[in-house]
C-alpha atoms as a PDB file:
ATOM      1  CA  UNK A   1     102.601 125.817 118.606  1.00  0.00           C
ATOM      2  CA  UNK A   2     105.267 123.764 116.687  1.00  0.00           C
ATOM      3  CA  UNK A   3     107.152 121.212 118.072  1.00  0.00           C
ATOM      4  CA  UNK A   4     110.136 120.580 115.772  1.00  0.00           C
ATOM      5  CA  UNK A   5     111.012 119.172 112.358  1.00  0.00           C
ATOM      6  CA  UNK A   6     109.470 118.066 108.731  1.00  0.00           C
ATOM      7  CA  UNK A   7     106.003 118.531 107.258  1.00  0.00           C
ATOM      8  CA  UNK A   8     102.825 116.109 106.475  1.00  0.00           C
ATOM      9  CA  UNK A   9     100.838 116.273 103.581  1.00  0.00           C
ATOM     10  CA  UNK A  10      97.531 114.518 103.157  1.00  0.00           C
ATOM     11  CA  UNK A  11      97.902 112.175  99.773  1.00  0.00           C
ATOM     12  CA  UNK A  12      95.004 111.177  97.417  1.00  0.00           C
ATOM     13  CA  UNK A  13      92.907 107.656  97.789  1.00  0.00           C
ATOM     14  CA  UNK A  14      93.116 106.494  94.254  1.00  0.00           C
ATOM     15  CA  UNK A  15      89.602 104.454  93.451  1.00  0.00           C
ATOM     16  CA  UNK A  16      91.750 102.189  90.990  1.00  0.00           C
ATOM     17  CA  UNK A  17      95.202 102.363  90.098  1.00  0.00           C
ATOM     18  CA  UNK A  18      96.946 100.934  87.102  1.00  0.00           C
ATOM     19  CA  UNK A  19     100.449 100.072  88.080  1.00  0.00           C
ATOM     20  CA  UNK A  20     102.648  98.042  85.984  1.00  0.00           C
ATOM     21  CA  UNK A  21     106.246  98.709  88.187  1.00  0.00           C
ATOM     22  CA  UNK A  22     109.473 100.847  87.471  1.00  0.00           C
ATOM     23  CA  UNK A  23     110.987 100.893  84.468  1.00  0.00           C
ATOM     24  CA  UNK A  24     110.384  98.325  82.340  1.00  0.00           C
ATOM     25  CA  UNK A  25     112.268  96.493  79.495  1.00  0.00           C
ATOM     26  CA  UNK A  26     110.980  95.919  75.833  1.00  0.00           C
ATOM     27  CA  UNK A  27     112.819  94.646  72.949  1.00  0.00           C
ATOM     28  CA  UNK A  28     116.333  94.338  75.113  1.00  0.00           C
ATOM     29  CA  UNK A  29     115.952  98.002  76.185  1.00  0.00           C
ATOM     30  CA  UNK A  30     115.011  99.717  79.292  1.00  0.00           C
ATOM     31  CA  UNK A  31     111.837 102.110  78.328  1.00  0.00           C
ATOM     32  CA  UNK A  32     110.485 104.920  80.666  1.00  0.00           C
ATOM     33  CA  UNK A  33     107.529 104.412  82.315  1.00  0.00           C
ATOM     34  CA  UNK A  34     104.622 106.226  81.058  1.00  0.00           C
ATOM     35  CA  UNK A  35     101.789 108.177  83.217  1.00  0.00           C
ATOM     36  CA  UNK A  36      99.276 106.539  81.201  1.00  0.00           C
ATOM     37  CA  UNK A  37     100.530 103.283  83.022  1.00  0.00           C
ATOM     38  CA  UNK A  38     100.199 104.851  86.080  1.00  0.00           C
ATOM     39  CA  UNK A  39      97.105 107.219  86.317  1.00  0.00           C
ATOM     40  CA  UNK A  40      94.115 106.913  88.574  1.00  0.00           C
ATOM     41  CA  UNK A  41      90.249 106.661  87.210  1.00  0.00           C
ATOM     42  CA  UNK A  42      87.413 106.908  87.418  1.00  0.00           C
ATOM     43  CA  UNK A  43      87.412 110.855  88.103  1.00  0.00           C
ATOM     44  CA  UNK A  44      85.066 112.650  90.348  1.00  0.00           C
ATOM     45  CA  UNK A  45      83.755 116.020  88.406  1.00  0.00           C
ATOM     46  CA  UNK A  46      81.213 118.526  89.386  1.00  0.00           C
ATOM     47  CA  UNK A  47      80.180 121.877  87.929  1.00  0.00           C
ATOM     48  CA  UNK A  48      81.818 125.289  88.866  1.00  0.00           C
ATOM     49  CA  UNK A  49      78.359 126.629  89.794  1.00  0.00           C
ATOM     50  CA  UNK A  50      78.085 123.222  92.084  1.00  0.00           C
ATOM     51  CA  UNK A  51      78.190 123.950  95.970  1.00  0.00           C
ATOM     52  CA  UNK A  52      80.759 123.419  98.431  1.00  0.00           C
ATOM     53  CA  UNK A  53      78.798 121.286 100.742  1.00  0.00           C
ATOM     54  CA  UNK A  54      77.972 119.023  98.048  1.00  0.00           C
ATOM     55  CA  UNK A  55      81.309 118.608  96.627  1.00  0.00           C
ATOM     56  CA  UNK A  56      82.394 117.564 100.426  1.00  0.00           C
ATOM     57  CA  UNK A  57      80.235 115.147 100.024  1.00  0.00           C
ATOM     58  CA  UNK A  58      80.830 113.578  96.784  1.00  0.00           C
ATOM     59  CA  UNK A  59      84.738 113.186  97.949  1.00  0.00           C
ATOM     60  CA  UNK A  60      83.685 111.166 101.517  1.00  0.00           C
ATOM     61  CA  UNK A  61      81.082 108.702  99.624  1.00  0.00           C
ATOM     62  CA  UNK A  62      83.832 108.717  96.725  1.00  0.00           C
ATOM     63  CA  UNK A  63      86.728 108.121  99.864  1.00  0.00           C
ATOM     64  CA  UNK A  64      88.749 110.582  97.182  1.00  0.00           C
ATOM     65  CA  UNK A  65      90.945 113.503  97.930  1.00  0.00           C
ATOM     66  CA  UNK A  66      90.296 115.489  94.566  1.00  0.00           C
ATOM     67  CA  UNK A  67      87.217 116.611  92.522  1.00  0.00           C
ATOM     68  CA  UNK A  68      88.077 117.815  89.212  1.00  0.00           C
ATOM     69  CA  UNK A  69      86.053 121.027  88.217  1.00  0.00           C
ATOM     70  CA  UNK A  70      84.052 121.835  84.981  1.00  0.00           C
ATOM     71  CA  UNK A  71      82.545 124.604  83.055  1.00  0.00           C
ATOM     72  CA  UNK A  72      80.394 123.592  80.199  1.00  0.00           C
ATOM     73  CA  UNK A  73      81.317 120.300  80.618  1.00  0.00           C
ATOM     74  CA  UNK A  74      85.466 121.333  80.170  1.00  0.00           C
ATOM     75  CA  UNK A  75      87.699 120.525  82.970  1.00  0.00           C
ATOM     76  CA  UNK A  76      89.029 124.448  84.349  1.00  0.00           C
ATOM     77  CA  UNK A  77      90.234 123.557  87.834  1.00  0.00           C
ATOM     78  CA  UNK A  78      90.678 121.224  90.924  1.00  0.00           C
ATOM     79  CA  UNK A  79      89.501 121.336  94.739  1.00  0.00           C
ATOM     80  CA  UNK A  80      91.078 119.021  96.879  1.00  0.00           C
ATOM     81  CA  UNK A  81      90.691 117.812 101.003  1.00  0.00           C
ATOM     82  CA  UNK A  82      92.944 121.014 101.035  1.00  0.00           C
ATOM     83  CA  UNK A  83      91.231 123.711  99.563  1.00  0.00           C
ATOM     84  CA  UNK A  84      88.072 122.695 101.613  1.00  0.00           C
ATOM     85  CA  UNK A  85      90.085 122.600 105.132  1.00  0.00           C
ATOM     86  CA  UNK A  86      92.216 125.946 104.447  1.00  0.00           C
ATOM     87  CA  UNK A  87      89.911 128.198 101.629  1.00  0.00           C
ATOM     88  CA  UNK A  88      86.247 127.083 102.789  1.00  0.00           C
ATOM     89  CA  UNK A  89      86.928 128.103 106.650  1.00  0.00           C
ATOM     90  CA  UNK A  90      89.545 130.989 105.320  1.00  0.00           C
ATOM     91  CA  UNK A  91      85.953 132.871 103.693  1.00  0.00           C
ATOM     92  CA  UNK A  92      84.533 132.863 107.110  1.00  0.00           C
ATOM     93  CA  UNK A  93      81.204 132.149 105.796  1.00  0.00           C
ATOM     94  CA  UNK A  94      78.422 129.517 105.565  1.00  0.00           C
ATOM     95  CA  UNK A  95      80.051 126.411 103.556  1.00  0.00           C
ATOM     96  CA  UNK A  96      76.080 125.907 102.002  1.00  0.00           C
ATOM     97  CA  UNK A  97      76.455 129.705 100.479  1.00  0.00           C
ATOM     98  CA  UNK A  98      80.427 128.959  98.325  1.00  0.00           C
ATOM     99  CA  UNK A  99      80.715 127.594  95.047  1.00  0.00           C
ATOM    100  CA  UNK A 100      83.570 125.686  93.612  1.00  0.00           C
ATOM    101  CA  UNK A 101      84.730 128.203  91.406  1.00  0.00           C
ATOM    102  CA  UNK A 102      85.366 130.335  94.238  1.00  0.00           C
ATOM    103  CA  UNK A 103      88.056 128.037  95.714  1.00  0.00           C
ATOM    104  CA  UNK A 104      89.449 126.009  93.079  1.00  0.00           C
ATOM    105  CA  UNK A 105      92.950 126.053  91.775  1.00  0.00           C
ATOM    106  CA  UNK A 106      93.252 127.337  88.209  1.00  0.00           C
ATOM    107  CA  UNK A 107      93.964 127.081  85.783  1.00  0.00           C
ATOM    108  CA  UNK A 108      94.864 123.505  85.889  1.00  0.00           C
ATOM    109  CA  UNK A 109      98.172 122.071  85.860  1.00  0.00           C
ATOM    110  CA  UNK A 110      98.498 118.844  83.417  1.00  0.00           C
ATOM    111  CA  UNK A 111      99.878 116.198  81.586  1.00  0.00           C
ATOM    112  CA  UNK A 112      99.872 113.990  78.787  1.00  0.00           C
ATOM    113  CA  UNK A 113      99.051 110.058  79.094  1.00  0.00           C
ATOM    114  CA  UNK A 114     102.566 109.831  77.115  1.00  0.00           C
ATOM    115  CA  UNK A 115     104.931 111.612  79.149  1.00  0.00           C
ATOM    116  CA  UNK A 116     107.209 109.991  81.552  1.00  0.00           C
ATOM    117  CA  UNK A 117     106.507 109.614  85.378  1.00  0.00           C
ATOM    118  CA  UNK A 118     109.398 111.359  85.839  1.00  0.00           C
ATOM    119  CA  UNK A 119     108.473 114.069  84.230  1.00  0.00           C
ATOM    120  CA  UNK A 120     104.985 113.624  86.353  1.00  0.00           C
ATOM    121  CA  UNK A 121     107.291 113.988  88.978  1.00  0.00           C
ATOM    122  CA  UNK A 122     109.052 116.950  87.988  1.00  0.00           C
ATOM    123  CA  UNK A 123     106.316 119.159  87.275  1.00  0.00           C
ATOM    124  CA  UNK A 124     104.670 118.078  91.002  1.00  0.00           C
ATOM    125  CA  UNK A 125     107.787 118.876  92.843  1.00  0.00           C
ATOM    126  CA  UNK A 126     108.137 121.905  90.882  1.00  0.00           C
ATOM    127  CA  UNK A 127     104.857 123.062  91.163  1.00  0.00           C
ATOM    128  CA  UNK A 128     104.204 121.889  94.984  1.00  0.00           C
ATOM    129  CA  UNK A 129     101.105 119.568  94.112  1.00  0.00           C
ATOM    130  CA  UNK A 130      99.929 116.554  95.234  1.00  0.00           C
ATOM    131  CA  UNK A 131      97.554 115.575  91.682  1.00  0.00           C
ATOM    132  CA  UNK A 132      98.379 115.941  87.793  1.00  0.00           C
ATOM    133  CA  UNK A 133      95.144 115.971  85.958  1.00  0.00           C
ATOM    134  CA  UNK A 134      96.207 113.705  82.645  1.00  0.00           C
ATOM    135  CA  UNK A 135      94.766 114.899  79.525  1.00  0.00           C
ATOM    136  CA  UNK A 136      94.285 114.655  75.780  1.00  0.00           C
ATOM    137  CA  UNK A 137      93.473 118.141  74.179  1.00  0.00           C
ATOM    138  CA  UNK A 138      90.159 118.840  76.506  1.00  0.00           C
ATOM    139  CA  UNK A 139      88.915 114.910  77.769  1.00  0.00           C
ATOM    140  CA  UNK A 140      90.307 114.010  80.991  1.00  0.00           C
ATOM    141  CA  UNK A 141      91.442 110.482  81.287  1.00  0.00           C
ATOM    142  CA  UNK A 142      92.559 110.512  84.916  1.00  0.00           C
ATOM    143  CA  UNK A 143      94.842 111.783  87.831  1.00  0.00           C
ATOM    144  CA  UNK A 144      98.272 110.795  89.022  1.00  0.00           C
ATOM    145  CA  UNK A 145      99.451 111.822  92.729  1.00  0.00           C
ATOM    146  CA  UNK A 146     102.812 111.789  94.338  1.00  0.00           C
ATOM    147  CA  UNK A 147     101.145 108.944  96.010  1.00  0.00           C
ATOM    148  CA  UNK A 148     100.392 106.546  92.978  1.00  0.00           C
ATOM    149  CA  UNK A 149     103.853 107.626  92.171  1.00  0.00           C
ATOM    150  CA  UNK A 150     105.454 106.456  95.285  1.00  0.00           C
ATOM    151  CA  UNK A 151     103.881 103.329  95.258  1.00  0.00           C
ATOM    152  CA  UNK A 152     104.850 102.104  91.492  1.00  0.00           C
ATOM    153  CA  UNK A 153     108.067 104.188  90.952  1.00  0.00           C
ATOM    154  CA  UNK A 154     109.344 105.552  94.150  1.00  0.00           C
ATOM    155  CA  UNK A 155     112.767 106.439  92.727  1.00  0.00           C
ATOM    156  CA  UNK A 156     111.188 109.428  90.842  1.00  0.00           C
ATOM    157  CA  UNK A 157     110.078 110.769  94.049  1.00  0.00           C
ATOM    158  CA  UNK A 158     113.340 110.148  95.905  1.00  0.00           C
ATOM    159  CA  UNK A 159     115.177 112.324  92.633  1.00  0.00           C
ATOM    160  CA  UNK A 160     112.340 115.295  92.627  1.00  0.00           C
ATOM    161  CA  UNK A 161     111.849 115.655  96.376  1.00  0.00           C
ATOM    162  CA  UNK A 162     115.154 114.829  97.872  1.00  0.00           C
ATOM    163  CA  UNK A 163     114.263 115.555 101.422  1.00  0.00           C
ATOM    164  CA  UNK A 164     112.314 112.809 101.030  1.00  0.00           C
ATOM    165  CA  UNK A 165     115.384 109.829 100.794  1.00  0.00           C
ATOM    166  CA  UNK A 166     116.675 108.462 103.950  1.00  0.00           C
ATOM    167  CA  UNK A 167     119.613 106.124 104.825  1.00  0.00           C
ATOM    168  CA  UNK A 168     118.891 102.438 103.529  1.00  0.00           C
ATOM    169  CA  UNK A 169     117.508 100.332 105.931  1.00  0.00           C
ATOM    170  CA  UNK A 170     115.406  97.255 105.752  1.00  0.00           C
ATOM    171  CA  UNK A 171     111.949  97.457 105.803  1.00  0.00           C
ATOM    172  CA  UNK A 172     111.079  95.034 108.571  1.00  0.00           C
ATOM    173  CA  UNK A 173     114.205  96.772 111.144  1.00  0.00           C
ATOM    174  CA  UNK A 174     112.145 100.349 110.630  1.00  0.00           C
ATOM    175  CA  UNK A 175     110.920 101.643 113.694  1.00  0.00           C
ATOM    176  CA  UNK A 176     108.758 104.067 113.852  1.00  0.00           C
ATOM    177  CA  UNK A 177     111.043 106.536 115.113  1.00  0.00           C
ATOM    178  CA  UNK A 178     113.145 105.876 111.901  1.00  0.00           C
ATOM    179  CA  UNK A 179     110.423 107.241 109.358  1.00  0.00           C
ATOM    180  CA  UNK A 180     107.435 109.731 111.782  1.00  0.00           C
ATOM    181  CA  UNK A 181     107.586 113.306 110.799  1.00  0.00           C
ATOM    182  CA  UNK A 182     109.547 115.423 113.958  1.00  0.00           C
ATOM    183  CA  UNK A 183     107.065 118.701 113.384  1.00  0.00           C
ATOM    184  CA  UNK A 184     103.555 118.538 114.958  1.00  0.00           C
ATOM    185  CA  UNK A 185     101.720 121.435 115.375  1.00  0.00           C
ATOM    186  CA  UNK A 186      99.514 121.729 118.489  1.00  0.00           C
ATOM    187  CA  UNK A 187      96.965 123.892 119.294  1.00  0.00           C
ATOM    188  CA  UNK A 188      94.344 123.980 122.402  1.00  0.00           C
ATOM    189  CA  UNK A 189      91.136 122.358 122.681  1.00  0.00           C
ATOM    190  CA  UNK A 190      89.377 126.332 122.878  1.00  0.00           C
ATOM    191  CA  UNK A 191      90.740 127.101 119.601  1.00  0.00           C
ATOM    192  CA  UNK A 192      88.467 128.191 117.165  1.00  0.00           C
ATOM    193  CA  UNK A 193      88.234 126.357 113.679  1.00  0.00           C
ATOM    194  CA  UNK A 194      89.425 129.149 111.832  1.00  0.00           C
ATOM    195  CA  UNK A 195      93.134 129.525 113.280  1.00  0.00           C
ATOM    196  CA  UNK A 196      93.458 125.880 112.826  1.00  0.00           C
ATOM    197  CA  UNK A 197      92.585 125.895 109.379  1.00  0.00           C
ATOM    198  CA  UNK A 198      94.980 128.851 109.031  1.00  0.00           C
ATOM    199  CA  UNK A 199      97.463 127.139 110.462  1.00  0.00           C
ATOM    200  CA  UNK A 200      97.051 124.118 108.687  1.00  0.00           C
ATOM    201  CA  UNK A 201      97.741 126.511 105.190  1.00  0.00           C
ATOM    202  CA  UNK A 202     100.333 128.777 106.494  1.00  0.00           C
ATOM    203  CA  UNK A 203     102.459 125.296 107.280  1.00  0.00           C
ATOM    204  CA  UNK A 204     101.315 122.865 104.561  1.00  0.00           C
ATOM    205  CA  UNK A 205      99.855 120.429 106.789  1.00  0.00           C
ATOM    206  CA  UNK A 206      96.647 118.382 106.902  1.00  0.00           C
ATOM    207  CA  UNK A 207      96.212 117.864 110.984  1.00  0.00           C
ATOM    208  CA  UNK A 208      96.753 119.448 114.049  1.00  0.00           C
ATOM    209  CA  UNK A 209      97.015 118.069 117.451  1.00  0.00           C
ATOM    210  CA  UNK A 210      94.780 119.064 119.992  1.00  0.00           C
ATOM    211  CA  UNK A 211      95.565 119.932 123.917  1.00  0.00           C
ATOM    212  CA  UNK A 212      93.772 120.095 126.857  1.00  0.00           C
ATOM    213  CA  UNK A 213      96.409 121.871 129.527  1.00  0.00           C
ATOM    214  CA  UNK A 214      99.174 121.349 127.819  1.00  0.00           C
ATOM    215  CA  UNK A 215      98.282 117.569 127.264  1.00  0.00           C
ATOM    216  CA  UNK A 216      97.732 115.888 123.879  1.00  0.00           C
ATOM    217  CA  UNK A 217      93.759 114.272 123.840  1.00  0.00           C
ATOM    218  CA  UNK A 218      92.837 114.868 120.195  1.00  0.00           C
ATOM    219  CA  UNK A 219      93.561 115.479 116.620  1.00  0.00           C
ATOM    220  CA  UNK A 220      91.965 117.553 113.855  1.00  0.00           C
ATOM    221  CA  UNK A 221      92.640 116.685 110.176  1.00  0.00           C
ATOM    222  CA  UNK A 222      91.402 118.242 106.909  1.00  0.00           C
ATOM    223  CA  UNK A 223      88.807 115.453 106.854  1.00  0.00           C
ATOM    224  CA  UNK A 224      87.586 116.585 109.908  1.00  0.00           C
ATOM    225  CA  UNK A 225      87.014 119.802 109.079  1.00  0.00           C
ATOM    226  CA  UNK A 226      84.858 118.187 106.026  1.00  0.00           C
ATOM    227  CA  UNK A 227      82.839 116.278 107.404  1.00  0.00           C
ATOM    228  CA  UNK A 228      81.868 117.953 110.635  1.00  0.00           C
ATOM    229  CA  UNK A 229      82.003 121.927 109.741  1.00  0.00           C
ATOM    230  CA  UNK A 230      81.664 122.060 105.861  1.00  0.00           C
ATOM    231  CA  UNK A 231      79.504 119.129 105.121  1.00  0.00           C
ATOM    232  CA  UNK A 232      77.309 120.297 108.112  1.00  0.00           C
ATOM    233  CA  UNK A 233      77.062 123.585 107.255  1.00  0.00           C
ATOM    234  CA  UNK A 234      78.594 124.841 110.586  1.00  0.00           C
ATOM    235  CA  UNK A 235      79.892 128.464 111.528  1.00  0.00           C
ATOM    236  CA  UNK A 236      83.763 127.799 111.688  1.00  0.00           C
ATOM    237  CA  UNK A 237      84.516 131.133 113.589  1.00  0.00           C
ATOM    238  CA  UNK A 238      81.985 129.883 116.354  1.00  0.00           C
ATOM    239  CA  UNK A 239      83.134 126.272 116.554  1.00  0.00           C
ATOM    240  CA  UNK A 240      85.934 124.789 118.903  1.00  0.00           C
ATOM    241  CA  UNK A 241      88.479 122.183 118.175  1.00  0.00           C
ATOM    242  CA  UNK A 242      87.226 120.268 120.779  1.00  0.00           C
ATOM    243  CA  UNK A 243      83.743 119.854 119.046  1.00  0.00           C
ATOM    244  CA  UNK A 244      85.632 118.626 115.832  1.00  0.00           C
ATOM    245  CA  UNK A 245      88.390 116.562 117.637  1.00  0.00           C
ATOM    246  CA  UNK A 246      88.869 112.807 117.043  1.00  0.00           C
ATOM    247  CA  UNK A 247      89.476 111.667 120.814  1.00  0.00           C
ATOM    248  CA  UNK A 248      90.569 109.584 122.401  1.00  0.00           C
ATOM    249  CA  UNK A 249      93.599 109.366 120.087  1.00  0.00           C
ATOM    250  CA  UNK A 250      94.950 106.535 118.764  1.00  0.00           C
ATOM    251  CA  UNK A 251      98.874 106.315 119.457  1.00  0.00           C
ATOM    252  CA  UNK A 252     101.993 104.226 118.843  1.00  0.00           C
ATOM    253  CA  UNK A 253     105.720 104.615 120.238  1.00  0.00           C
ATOM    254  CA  UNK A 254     108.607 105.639 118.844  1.00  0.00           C
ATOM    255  CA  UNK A 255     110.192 101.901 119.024  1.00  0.00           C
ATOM    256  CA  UNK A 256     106.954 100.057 117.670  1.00  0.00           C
ATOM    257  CA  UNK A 257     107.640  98.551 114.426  1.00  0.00           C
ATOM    258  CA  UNK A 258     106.448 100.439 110.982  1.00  0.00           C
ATOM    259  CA  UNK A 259     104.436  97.838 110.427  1.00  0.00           C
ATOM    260  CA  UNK A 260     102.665  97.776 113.100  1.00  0.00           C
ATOM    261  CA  UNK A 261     102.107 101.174 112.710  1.00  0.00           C
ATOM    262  CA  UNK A 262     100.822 100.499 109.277  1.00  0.00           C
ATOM    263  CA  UNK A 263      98.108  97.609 110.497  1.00  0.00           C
ATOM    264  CA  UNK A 264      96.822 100.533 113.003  1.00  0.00           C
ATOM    265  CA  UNK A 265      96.115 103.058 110.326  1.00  0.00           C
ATOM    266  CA  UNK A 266      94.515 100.497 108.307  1.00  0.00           C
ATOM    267  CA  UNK A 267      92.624  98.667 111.010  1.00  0.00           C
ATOM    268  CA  UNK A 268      91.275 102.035 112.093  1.00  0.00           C
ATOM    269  CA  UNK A 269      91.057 103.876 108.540  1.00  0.00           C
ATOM    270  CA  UNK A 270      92.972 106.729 109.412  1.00  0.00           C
ATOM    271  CA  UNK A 271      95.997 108.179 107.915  1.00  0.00           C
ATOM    272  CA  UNK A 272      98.328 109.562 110.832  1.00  0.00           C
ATOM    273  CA  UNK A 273      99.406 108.494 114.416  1.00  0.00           C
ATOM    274  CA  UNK A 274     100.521 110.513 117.023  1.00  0.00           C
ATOM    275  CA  UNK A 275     103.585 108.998 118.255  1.00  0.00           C
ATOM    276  CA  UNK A 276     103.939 109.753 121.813  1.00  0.00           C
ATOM    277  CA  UNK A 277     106.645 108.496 124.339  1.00  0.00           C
ATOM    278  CA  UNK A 278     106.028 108.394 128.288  1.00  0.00           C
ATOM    279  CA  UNK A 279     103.082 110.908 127.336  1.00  0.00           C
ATOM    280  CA  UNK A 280     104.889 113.315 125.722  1.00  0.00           C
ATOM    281  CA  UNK A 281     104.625 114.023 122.239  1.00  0.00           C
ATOM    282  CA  UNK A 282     107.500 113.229 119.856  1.00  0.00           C
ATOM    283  CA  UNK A 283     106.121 112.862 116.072  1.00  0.00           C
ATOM    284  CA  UNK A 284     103.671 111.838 113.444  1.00  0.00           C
ATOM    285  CA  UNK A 285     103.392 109.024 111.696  1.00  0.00           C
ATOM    286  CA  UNK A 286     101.240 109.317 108.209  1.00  0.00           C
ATOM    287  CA  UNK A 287     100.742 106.254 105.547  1.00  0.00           C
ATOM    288  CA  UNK A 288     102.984 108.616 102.950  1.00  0.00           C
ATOM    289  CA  UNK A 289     105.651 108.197 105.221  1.00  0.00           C
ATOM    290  CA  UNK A 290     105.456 104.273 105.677  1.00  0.00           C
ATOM    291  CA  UNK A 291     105.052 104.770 101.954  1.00  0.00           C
ATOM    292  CA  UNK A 292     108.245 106.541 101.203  1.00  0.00           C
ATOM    293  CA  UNK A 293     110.322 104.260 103.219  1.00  0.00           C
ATOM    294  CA  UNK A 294     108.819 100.810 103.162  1.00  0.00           C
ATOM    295  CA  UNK A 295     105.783 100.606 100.629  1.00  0.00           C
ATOM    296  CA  UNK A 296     105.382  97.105 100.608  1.00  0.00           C
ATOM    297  CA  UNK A 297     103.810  97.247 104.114  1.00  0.00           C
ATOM    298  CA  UNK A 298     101.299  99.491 102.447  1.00  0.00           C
ATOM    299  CA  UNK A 299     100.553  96.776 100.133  1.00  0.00           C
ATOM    300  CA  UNK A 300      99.988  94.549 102.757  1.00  0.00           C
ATOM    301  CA  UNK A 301      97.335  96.025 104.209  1.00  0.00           C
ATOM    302  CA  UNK A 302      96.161  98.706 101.901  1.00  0.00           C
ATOM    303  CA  UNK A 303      95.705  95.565  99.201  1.00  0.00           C
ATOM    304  CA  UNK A 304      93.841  98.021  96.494  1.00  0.00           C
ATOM    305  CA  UNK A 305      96.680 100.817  96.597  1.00  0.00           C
END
């Protein structure tokens, strides 16, 4: 079931970001900011040959979004939180028997430690990606995200994903009503893994609500699906979202301040809130959206992004 408006898209946890602001001036002129100023490292790798399960793994201890994937020691593809939630269950078969070839996206998509952040940007938007794997000829030297993007040089994301901008308003007047995503997609407590992996695909979203009679009383996310049907080797066409569910749920209202909402998703380390008004539900409200319209709350309590 959808309720009504945009979409949510889970964003990558950088392990160490090097930021250095907009665009910056040298010598009396105003010089683009490079991607090499901006990429993400260490990155995660495993084999092609290396199992699913294991890769799940590596990403929660890692608390990263992305593994990049080799083959002789060459980088040949990516699986993110994504590709586990939506390709893993999509197979219908035991997570323990899939290797990461078999659901990695290839060939890769990349960039230059030269290039602009704009044109980091461009090729994301135009590409509908969330990572950039930065290279020189075959050595990888990092990642940058739409995230690590929004949070050093949001105006690049503002120009390249226009649904994205929003009337100007101060940070500290946002409510949360002012910035939470409108669509939420619900589904009952009874329904199988499977569907709600499908339907997190089929709508390019990374959680689903979950109902009990009609009644929100959960929420399954992509990292859900991770850590307690992949990374446990579970059956996904024989397990309910109300084994997987995160419940009780953790909600805020509609006229709570953004940063409020941002200390709750930190305080609890989680990454959306159902926003619900006289219980009924009337949005989402994700860290990329706080981060698209007032990222300095993110820096207040996300210190390390």
């Amino acid at each position: 079931m959808v309720i009504s408006g945009l979409k949510l898209k889970i964003l990558f946890k950088n392990k160490s970001v090097h930021i250095t602001g907009g665009d910056y001036e040298k010598g009396g002129e105003k010089e683009k900011m490079k991607v090499k100023d901006m990429l993400s490292s260490p990155v995660i790798t495993a084999d092609e040959d290396a199992l699913v399960t294991v890769i799940s793994w590596d990403m929660e201890l890692s608390r990263v979004g992305s593994v990049m994937i080799t083959k002789e020691g060459k980088p040949v593809g990516i699986i993110t939180d994504r590709d586990i939630a939506t390709k893993v269950i999509m197979k219908d078969r035991i997570p323990s028997e899939i290797k990461a070839k078999e659901i990695m996206s290839a060939p890769l998509i990349t960039i230059g430690p030269e290039a602009s952040v704009e044109k980091a940007c461009e090729l994301l938007a135009a590409n509908d990606i969330r990572r950039l794997p930065v290279m020189v000829k075959d050595k990888l030297l990092g990642i940058i995200s739409v995230r690590t993007i929004l949070t050093g040089a949001p105006e690049h994301v503002h120009k390249f994903y226009p649904a994205e901008t929003e009337e100007n308003v101060a940070a500290e007047m946002l409510e949360v009503g002012d910035v939470m995503t409108l669509e939420v997609i619900t589904e009952d407590e009874a329904t199988p893994v499977t569907k709600i992996s499908e339907e997190m695909k089929v709508s390019g979203i990374g959680s689903v609500v979950i109902t009990k009679e009609g009644k929100p009383v959960g929420i399954v996310t992509d990292r859900d699906i991770a850590l307690k049907v992949i990374m446990t080797d579970r059956e996904a066409s024989k397990t309910r979202a109300k084994e997987i569910m995160s419940s009780p749920m953790i909600t805020i209202g509609p006229e709570a301040s953004v940063e409020r909402a941002c200390e709750l998703l930190a305080k609890n380390d989680i990454r959306r809130l159902p926003v619900m008004d006289n219980d009924e539900l009337v949005g989402i409200i994700s860290v990329r959206n706080i981060l698209i319209r007032a990222p300095e709350h993110v820096k207040k309590f996300y210190p390390g992004e």
